[in-house]
C-alpha atoms as a PDB file:
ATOM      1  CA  UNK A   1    -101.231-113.202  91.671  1.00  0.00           C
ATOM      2  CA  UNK A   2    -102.942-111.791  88.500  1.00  0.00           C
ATOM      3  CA  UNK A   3     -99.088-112.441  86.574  1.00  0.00           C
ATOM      4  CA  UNK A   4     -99.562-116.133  87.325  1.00  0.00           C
ATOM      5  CA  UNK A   5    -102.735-116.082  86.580  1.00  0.00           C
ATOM      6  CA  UNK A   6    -102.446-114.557  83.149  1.00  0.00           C
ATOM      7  CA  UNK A   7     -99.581-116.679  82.807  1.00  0.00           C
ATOM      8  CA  UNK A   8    -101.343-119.790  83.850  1.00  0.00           C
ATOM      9  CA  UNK A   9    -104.505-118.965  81.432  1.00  0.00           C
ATOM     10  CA  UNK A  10    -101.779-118.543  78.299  1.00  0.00           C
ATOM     11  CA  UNK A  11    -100.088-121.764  78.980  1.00  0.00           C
ATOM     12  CA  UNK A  12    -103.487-123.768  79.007  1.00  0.00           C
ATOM     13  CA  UNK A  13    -104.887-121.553  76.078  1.00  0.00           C
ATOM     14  CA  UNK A  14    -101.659-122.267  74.056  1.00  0.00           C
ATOM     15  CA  UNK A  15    -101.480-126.046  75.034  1.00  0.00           C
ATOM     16  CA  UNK A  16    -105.858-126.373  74.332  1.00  0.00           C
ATOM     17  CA  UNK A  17    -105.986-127.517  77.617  1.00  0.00           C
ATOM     18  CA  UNK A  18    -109.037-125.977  79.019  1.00  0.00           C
ATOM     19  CA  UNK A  19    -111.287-128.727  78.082  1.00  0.00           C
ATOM     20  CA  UNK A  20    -109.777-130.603  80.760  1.00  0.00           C
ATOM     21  CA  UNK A  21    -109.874-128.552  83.649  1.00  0.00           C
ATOM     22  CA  UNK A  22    -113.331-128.536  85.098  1.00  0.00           C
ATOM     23  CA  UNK A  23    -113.718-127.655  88.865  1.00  0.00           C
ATOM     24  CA  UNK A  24    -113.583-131.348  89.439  1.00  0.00           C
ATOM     25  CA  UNK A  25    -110.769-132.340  87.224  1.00  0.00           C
ATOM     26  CA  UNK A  26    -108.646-129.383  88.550  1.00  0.00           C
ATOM     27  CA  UNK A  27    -109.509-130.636  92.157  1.00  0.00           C
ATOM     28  CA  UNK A  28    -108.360-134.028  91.738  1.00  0.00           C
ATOM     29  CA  UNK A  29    -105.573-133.091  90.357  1.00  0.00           C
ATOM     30  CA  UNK A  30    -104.773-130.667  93.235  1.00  0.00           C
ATOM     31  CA  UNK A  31    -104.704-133.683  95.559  1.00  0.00           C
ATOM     32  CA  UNK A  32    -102.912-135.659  93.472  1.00  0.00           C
ATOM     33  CA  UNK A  33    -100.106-133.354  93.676  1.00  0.00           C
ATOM     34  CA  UNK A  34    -100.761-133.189  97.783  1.00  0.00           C
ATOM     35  CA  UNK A  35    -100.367-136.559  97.867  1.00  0.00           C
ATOM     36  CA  UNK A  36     -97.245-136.358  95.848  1.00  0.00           C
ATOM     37  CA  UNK A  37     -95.656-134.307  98.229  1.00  0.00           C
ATOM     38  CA  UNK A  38     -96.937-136.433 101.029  1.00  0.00           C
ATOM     39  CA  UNK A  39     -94.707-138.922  99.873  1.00  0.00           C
ATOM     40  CA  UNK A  40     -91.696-137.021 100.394  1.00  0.00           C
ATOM     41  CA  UNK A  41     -92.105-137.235 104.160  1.00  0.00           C
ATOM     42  CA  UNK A  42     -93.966-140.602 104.558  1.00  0.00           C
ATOM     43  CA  UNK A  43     -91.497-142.608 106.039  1.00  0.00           C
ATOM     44  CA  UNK A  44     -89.099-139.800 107.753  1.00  0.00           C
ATOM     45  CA  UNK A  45     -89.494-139.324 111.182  1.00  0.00           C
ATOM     46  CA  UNK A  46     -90.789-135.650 112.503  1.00  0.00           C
ATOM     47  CA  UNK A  47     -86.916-134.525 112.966  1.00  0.00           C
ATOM     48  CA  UNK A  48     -85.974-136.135 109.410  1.00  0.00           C
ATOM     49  CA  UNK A  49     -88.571-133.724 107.947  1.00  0.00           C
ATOM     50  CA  UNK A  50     -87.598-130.726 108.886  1.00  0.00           C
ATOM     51  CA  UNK A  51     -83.656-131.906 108.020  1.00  0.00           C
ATOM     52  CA  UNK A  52     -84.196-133.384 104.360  1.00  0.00           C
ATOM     53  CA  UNK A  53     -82.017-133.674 102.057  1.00  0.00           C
ATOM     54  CA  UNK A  54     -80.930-131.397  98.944  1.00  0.00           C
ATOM     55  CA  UNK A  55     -83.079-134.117  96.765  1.00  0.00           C
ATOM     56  CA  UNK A  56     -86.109-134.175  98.634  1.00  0.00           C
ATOM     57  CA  UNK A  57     -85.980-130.073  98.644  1.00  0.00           C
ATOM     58  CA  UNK A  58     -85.865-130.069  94.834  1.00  0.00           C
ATOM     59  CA  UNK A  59     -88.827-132.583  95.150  1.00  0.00           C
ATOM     60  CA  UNK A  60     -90.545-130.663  97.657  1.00  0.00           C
ATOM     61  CA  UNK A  61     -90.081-127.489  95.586  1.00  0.00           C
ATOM     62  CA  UNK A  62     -91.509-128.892  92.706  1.00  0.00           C
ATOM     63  CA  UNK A  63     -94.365-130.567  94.488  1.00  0.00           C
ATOM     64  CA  UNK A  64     -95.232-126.646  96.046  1.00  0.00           C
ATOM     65  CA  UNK A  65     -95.601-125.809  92.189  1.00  0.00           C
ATOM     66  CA  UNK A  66     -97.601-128.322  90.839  1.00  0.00           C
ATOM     67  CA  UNK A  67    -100.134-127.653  93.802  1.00  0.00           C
ATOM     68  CA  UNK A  68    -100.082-123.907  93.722  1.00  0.00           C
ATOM     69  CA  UNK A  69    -100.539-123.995  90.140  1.00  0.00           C
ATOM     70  CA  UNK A  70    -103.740-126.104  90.383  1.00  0.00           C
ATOM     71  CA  UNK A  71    -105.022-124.217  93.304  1.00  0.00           C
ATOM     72  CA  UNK A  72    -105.101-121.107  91.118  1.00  0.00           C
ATOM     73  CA  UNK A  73    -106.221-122.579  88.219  1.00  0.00           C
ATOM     74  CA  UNK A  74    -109.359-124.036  90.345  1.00  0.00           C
ATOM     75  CA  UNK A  75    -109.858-120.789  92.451  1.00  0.00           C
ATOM     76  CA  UNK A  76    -109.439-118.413  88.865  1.00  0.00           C
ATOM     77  CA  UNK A  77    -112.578-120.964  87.738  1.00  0.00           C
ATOM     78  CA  UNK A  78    -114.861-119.199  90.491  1.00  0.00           C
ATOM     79  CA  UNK A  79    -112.870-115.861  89.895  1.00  0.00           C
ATOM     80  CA  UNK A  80    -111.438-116.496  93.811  1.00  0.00           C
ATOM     81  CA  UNK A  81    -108.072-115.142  95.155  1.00  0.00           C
ATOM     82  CA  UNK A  82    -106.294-117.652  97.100  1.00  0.00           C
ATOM     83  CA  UNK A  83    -104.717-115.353  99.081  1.00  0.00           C
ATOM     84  CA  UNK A  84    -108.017-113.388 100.008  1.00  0.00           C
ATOM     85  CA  UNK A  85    -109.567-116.771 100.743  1.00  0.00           C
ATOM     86  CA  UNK A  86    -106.495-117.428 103.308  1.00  0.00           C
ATOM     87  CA  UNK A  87    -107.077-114.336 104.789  1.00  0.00           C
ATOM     88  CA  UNK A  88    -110.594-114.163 105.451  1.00  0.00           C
ATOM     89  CA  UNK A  89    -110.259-117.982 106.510  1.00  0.00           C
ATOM     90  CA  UNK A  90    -107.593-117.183 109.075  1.00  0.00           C
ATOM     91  CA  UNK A  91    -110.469-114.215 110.528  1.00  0.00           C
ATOM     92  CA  UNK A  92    -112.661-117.020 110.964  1.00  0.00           C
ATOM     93  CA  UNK A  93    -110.172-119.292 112.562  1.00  0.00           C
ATOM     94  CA  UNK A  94    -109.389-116.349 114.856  1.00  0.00           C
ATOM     95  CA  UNK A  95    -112.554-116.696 116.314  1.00  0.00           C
ATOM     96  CA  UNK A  96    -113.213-120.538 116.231  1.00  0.00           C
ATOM     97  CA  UNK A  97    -109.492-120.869 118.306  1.00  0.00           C
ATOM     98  CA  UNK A  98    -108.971-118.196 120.228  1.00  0.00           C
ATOM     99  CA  UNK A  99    -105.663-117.930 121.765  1.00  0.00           C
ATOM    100  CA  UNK A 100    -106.503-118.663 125.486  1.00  0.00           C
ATOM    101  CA  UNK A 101    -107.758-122.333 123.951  1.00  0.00           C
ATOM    102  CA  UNK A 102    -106.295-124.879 125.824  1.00  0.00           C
ATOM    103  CA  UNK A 103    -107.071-127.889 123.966  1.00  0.00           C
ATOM    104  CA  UNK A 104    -103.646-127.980 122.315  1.00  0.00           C
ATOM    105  CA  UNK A 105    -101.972-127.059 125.347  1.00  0.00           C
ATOM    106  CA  UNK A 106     -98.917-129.396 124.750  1.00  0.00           C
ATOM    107  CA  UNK A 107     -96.897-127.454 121.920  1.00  0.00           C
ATOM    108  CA  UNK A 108     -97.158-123.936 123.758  1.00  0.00           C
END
């Protein structure tokens, strides 16, 4: 994480970037790139999207990227680790669904 984080800082210093990528900016553009890999799937039915094709993989692997690289650069802005923010939200979500939860009963 702190490689593509130094590596993410140098590309934006080198490009004078930084101007542009206020929490909100960064944000936005983070969904943006969601959405573009929303669109991959929209139309596919649930079995056509875990089979896609060798096109929509390159798409989908690009789209992974773009949003990973905006999620750090947002998270770096409030000196936050992604990861540690996944794992301490997981602790939480431990508690809020336990496993003996039944409401979603129908994929177990």
């Amino acid at each position: 994480m702190n490689k593509l984080r130094h590596d993410l800082r140098l590309f934006v210093s080198e490009r004078k970037w930084d101007g542009y990528h206020s929490p909100k900016n960064l944000s936005m553009a983070l969904m943006v790139e969601a959405a573009e890999m929303v669109e991959i799937f929209q139309w596919m039915t649930e079995a056509e999207s875990i089979l896609i094709d060798a096109e929509a993989f390159e798409r989908l692997k690009d789209e992974i990227g773009d949003v990973q690289i905006y999620l750090m650069m947002l998270a770096d802005k409030f000196n936050l680790c992604p990861v540690e923010m996944a794992r301490m939200k997981i602790k939480k979500n431990r508690i809020k669904h336990p496993v003996d939860d039944n409401r979603y009963g129908k994929f177990r």
